[in-house]
C-alpha atoms as a PDB file:
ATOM      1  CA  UNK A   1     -78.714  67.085-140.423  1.00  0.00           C
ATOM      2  CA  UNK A   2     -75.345  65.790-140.933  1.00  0.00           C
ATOM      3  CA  UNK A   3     -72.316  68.155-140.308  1.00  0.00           C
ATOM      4  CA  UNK A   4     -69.189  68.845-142.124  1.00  0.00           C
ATOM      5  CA  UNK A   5     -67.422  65.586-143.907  1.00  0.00           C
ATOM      6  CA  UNK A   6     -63.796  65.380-142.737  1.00  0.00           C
ATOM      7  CA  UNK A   7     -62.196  66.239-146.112  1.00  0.00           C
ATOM      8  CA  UNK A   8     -63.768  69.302-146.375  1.00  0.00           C
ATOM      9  CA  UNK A   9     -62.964  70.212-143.149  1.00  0.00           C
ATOM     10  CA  UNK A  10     -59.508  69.227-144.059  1.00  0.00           C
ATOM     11  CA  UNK A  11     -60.100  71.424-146.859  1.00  0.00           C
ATOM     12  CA  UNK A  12     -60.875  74.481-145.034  1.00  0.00           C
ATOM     13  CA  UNK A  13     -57.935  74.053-142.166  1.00  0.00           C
ATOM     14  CA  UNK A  14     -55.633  73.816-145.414  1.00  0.00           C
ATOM     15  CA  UNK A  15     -57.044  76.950-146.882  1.00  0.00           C
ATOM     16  CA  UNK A  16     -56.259  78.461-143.373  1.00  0.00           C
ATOM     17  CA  UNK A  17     -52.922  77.310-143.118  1.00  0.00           C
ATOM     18  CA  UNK A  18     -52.025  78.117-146.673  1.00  0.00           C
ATOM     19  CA  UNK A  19     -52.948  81.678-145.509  1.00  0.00           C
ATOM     20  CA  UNK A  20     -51.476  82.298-142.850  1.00  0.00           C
ATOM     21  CA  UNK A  21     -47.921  84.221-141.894  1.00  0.00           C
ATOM     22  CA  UNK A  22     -47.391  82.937-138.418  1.00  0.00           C
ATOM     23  CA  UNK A  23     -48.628  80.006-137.318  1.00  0.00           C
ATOM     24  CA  UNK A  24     -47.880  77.529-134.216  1.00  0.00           C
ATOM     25  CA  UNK A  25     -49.032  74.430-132.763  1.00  0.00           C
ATOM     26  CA  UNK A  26     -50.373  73.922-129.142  1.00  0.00           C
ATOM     27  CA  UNK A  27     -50.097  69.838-128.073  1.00  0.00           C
ATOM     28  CA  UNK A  28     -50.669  68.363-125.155  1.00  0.00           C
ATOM     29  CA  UNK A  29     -50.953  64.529-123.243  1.00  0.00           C
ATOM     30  CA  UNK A  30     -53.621  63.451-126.530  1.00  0.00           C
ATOM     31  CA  UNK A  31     -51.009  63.750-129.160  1.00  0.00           C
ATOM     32  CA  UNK A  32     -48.137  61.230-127.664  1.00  0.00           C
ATOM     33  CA  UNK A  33     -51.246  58.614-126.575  1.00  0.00           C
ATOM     34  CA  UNK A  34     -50.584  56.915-130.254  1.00  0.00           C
ATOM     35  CA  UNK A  35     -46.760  56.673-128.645  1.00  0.00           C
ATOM     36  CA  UNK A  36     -47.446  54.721-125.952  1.00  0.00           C
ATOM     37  CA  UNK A  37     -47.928  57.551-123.302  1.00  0.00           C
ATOM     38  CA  UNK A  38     -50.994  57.388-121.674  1.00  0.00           C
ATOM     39  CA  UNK A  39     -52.784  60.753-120.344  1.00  0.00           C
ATOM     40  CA  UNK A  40     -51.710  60.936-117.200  1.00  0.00           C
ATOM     41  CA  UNK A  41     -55.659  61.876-116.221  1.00  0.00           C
ATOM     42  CA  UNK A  42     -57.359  59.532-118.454  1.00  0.00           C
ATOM     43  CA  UNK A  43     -58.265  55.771-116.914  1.00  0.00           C
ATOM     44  CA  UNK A  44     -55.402  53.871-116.502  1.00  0.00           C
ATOM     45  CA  UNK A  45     -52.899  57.043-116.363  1.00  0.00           C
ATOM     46  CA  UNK A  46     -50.742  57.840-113.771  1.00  0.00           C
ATOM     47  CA  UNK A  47     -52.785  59.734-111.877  1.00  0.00           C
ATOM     48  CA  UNK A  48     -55.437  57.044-111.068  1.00  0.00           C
ATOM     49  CA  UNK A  49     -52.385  55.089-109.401  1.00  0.00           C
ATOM     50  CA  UNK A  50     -50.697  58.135-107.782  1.00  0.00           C
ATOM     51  CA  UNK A  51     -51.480  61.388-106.031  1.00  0.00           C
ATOM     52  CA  UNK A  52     -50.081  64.027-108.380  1.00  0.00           C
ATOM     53  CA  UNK A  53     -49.554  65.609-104.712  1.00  0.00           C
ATOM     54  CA  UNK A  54     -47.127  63.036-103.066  1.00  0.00           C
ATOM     55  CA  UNK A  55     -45.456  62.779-106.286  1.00  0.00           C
ATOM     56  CA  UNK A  56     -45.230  65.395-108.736  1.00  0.00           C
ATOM     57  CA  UNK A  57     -45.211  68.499-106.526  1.00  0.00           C
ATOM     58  CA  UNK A  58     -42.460  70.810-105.144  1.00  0.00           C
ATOM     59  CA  UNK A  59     -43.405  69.814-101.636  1.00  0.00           C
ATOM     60  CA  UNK A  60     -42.736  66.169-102.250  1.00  0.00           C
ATOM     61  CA  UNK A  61     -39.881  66.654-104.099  1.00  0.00           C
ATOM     62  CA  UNK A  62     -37.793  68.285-101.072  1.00  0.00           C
ATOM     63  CA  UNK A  63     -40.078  66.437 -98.316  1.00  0.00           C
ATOM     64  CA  UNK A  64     -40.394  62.702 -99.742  1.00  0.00           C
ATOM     65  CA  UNK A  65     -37.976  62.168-102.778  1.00  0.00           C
ATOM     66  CA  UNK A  66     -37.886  58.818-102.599  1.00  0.00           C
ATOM     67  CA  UNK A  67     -41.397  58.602-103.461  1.00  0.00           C
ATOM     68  CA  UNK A  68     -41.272  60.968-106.127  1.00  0.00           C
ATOM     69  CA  UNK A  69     -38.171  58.884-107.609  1.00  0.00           C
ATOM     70  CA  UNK A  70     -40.410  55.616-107.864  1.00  0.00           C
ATOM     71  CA  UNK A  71     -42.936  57.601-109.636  1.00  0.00           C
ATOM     72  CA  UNK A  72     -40.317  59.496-112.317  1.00  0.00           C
ATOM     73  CA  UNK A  73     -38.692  56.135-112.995  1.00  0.00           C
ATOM     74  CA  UNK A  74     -42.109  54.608-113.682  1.00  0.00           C
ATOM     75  CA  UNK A  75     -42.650  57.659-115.816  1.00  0.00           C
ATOM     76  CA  UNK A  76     -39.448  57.584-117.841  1.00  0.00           C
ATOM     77  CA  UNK A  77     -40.156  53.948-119.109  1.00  0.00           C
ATOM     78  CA  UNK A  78     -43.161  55.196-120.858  1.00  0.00           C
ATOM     79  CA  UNK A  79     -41.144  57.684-122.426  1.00  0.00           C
ATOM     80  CA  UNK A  80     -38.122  55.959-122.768  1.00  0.00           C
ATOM     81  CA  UNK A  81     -40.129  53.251-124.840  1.00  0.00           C
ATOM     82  CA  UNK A  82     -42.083  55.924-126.725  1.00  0.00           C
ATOM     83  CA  UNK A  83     -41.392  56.588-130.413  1.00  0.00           C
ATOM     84  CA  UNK A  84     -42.779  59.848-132.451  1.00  0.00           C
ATOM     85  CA  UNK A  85     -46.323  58.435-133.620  1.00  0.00           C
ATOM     86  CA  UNK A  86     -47.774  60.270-137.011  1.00  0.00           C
ATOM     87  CA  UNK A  87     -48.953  63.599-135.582  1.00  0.00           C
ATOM     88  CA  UNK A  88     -45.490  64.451-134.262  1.00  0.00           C
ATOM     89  CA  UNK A  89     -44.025  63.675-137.474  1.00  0.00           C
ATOM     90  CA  UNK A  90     -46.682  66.339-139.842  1.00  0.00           C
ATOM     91  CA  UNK A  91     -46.500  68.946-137.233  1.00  0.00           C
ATOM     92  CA  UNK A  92     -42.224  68.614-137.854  1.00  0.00           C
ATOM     93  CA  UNK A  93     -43.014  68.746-141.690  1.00  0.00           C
ATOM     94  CA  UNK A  94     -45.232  71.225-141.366  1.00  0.00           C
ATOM     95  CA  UNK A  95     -42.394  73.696-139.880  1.00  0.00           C
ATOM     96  CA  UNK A  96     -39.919  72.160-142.234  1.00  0.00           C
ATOM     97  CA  UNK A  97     -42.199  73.484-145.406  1.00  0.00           C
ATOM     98  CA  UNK A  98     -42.248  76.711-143.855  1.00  0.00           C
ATOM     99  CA  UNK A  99     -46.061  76.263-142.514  1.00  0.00           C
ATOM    100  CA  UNK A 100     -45.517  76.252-139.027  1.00  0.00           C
ATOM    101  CA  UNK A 101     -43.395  79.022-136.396  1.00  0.00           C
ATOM    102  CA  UNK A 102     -43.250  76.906-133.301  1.00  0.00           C
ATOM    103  CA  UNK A 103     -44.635  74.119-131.312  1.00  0.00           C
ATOM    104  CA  UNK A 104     -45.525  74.634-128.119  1.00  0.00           C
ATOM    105  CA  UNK A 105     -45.835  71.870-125.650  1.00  0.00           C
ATOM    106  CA  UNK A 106     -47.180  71.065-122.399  1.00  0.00           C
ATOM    107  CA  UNK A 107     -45.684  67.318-122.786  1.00  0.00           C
ATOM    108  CA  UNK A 108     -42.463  66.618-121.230  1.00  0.00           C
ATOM    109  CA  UNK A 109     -41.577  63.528-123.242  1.00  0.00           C
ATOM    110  CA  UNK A 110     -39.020  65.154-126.345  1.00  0.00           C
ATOM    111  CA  UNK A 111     -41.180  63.423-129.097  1.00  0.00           C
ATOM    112  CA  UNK A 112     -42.234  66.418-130.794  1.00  0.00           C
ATOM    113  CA  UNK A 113     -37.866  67.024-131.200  1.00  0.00           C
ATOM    114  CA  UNK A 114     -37.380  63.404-131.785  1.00  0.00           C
ATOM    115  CA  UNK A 115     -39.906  63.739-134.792  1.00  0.00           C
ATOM    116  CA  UNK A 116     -37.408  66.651-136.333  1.00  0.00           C
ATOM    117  CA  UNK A 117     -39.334  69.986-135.108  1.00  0.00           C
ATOM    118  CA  UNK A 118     -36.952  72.189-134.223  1.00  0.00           C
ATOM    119  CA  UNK A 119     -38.507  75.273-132.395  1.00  0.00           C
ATOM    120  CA  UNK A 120     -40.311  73.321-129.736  1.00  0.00           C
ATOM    121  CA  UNK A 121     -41.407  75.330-126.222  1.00  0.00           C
ATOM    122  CA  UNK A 122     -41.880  73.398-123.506  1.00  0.00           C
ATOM    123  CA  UNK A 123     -43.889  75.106-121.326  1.00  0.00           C
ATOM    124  CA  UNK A 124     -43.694  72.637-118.443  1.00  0.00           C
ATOM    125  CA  UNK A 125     -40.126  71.564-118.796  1.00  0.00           C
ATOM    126  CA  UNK A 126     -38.924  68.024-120.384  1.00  0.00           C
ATOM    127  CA  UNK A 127     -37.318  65.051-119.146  1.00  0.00           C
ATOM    128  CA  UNK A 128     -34.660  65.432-121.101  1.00  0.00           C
ATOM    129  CA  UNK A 129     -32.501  67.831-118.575  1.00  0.00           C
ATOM    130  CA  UNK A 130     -32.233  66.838-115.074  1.00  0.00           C
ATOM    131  CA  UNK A 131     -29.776  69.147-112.417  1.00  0.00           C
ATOM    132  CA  UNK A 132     -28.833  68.969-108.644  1.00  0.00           C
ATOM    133  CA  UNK A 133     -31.455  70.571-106.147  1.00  0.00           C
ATOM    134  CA  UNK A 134     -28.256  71.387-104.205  1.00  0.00           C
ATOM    135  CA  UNK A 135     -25.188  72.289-106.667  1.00  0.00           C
ATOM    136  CA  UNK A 136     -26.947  73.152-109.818  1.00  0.00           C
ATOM    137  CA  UNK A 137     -25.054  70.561-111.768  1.00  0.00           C
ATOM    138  CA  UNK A 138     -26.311  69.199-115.179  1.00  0.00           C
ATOM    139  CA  UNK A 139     -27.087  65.323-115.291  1.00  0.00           C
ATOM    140  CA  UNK A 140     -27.544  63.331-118.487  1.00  0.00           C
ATOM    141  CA  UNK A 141     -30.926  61.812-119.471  1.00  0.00           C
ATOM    142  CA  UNK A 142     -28.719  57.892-120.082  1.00  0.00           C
ATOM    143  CA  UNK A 143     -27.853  58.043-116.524  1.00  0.00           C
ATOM    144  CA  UNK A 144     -31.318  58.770-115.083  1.00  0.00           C
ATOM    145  CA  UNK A 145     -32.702  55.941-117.131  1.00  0.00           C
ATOM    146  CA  UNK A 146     -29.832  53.344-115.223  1.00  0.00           C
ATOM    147  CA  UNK A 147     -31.600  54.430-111.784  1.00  0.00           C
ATOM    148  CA  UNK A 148     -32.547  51.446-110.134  1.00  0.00           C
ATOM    149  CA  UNK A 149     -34.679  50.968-107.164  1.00  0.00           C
ATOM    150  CA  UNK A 150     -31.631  50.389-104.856  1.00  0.00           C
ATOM    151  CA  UNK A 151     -30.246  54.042-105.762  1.00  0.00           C
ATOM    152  CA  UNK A 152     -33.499  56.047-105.168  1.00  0.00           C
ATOM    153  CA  UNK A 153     -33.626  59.045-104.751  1.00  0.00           C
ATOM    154  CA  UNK A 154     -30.882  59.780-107.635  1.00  0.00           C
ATOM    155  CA  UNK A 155     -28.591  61.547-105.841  1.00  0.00           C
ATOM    156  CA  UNK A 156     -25.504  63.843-107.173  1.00  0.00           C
ATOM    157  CA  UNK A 157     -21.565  63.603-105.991  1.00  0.00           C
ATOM    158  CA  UNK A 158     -22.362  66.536-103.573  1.00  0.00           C
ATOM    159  CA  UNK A 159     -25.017  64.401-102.147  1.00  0.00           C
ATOM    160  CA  UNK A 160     -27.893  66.469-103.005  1.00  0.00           C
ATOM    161  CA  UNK A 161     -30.870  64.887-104.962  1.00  0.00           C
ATOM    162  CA  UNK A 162     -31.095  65.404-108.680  1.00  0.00           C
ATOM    163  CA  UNK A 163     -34.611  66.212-110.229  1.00  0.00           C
ATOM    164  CA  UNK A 164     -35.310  66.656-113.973  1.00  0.00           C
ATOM    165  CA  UNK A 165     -36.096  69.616-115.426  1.00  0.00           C
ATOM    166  CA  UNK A 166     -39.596  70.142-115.422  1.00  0.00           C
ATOM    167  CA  UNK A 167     -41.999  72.138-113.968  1.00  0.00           C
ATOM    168  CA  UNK A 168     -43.602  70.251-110.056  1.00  0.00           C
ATOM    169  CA  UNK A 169     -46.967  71.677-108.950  1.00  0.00           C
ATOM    170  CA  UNK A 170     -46.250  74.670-106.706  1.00  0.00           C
ATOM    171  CA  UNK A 171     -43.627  75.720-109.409  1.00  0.00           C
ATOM    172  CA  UNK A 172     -43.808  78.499-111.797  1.00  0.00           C
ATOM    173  CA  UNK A 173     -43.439  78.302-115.819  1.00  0.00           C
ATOM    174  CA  UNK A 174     -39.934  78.858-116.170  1.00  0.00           C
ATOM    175  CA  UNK A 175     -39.633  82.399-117.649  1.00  0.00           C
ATOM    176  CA  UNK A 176     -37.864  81.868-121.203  1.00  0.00           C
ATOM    177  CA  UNK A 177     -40.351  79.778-122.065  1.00  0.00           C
ATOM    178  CA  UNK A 178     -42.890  81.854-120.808  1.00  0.00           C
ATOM    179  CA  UNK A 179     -41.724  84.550-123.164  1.00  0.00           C
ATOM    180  CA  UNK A 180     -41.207  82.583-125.828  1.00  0.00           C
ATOM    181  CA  UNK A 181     -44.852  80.975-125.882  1.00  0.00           C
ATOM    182  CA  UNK A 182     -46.491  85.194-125.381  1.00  0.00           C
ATOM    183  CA  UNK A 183     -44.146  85.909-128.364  1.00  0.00           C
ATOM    184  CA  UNK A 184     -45.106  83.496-130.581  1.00  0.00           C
ATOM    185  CA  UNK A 185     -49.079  83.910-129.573  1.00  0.00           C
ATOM    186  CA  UNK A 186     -48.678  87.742-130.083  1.00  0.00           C
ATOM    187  CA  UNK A 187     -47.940  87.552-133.530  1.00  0.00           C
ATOM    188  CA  UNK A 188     -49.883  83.904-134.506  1.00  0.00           C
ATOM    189  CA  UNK A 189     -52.488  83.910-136.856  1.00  0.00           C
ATOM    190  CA  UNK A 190     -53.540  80.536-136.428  1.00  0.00           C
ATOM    191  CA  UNK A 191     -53.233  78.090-133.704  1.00  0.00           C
ATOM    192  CA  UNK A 192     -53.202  74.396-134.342  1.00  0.00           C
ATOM    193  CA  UNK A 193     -54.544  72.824-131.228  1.00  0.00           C
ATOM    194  CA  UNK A 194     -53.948  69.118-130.779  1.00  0.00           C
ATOM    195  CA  UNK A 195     -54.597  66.856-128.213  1.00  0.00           C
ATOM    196  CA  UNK A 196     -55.566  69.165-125.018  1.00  0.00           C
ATOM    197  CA  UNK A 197     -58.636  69.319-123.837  1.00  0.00           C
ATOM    198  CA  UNK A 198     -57.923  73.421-122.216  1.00  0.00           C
ATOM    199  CA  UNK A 199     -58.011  72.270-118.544  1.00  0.00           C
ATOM    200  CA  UNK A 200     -54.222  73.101-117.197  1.00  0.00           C
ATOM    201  CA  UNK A 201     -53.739  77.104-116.636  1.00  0.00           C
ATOM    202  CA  UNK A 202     -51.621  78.935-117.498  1.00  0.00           C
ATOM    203  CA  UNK A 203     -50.888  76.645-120.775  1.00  0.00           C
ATOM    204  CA  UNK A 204     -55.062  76.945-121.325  1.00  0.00           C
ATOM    205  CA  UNK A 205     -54.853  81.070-122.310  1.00  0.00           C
ATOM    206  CA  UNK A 206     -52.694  80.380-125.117  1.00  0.00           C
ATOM    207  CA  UNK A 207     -55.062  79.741-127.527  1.00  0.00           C
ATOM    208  CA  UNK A 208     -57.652  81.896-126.415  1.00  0.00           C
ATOM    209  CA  UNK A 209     -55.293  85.160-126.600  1.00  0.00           C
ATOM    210  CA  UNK A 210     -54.627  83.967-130.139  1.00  0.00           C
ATOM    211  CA  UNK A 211     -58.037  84.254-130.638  1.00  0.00           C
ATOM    212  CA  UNK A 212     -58.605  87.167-129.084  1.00  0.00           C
ATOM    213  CA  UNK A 213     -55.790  88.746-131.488  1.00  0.00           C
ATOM    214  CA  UNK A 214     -57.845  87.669-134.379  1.00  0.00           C
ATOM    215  CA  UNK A 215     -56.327  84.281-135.149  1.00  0.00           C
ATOM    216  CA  UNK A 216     -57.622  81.263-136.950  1.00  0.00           C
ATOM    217  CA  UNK A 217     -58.004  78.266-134.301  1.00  0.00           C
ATOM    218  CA  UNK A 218     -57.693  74.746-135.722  1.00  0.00           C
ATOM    219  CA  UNK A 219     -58.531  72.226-133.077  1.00  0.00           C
ATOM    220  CA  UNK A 220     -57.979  68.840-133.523  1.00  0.00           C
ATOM    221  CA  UNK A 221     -59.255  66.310-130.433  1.00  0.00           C
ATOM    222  CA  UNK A 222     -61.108  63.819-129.534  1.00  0.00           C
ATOM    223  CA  UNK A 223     -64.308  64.612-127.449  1.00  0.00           C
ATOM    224  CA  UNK A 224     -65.408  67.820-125.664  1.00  0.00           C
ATOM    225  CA  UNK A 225     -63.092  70.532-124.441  1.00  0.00           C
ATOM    226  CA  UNK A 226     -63.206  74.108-123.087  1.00  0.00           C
ATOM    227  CA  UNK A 227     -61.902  75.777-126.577  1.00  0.00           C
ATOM    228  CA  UNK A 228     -65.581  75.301-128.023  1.00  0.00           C
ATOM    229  CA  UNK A 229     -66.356  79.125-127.976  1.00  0.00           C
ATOM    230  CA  UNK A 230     -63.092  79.667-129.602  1.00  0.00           C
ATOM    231  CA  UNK A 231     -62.958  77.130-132.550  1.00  0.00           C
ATOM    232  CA  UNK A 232     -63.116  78.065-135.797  1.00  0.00           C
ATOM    233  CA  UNK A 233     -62.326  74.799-137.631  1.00  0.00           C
ATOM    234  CA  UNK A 234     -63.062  71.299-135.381  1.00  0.00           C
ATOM    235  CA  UNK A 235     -61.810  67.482-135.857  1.00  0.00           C
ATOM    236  CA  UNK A 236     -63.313  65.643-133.512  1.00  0.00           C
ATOM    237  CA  UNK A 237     -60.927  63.029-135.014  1.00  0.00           C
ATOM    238  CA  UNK A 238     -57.457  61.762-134.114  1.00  0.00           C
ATOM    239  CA  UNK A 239     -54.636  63.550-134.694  1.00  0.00           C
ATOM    240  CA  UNK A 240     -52.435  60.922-136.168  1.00  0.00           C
ATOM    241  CA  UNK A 241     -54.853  60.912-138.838  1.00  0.00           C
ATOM    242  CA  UNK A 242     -55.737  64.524-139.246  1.00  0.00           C
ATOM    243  CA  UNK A 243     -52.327  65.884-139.249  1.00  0.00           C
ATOM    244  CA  UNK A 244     -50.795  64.112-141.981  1.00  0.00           C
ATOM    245  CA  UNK A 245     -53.402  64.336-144.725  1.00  0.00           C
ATOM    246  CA  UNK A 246     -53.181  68.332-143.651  1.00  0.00           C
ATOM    247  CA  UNK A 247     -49.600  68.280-143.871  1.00  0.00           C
ATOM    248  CA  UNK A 248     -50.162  66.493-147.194  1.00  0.00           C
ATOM    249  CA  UNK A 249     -52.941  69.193-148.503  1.00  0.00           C
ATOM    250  CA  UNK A 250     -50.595  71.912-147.902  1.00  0.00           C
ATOM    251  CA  UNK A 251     -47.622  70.792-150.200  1.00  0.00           C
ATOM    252  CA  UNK A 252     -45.201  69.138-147.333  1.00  0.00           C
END
């Protein structure tokens, strides 16, 4: 027995979104793939060519930063490169026409701002912002894109090393956007999911307290993922293809 044909689906998720008074988007790695970002866990990501441990946690960072520098410039080209894809661009109308609160992100690349959206958390930081570990002083985005391999680790005038602002394993969600993501779940009534499959905590909750509160949950993904006992509406379909023809049904 066949199940639900996309357009009705789209349908229904329009019907939803049409209805409700607060709702926000929760993205992760899936939605910037079309962009030229791979998932850093998928096959081919980063993380099948580097230990997340030696090069994306706290501990490196202070113990081995050289390391962690040939790993961030690798990074940045992907998202230096990296251009708002379809998805990005509906979720941004979608808050322009009034349909959408917030975005909130676990991506660090600045696509869903680049795309227009304009109340975008990012819960684990973004590559945008990078200070000194030592001084505290602000460093532009151009100049950590000149970093070359001679100048690694990027240091600052005071001689301290300069990370960007994002969130290392071993660190903590920074606290604004902590309380910005538990305000904007507290008073959602729908939750767009896109492109996470639910397996990073604390990012993972987010949808389910939405539920929990009595929210609609929209997910949009390719393939299984931990939010099935929390879905109302399902795309197993990609996003860049979803999004707009939603953003489309509901008048953007």
């Amino acid at each position: 027995m066949s199940g639900p044909t996309l357009e009705s689906l789209i349908e229904q998720a329009a019907e939803a979104l049409l209805r409700a008074r607060h709702a926000v988007a929760f993205t992760g790695a899936g939605v910037s793939v079309p962009s030229g970002i791979p998932d850093f866990r998928s096959p081919g990501g980063l993380w099948s060519r580097y230990d997340p441990q030696e090069v994306a946690s706290i501990g490196a960072l202070k113990g081995n930063p050289r390391r962690v520098w040939e790993f961030l410039v690798e990074a940045m080209d992907f998202f230096g490169r990296a251009r708002p894809n379809p998805a990005h661009l509906a979720l941004a109308a979608l808050e322009r026409a009034g349909r959408l609160k917030a975005v909130i992100t676990q991506n660090i690349d600045g696509l869903h701002q680049a795309a227009g959206s304009r109340e975008v958390i990012e819960f684990h930081g973004g590559c945008e912002n990078f200070y000194c570990m030592r001084c505290k002083t602000p460093h532009a985005a151009a100049a950590a894109r000149a970093v070359t391999a001679a100048d690694l680790p990027w240091r600052c005038a005071c001689g301290g090393v300069v990370r960007p602002d994002v969130v290392f394993f071993g660190e903590g969600i920074p606290a604004q956007a902590m309380e910005s993501a538990r305000r904007h779940a507290f008073a959602a009534d729908l939750v767009l999911i896109v492109g996470t499959s639910g397996e990073v905590q604390p990012a993972n909750q987010i949808p389910v307290q939405i539920k929990h509160g009595g929210g609609v949950v929209v997910e949009i993904n390719l393939g299984p993922t931990l939010y099935r006992d929390v879905t109302d509406i399902r795309f197993d379909a990609p996003a860049e293809e979803v999004l707009p023809r939603l953003a489309s049904r509901t008048h953007c």
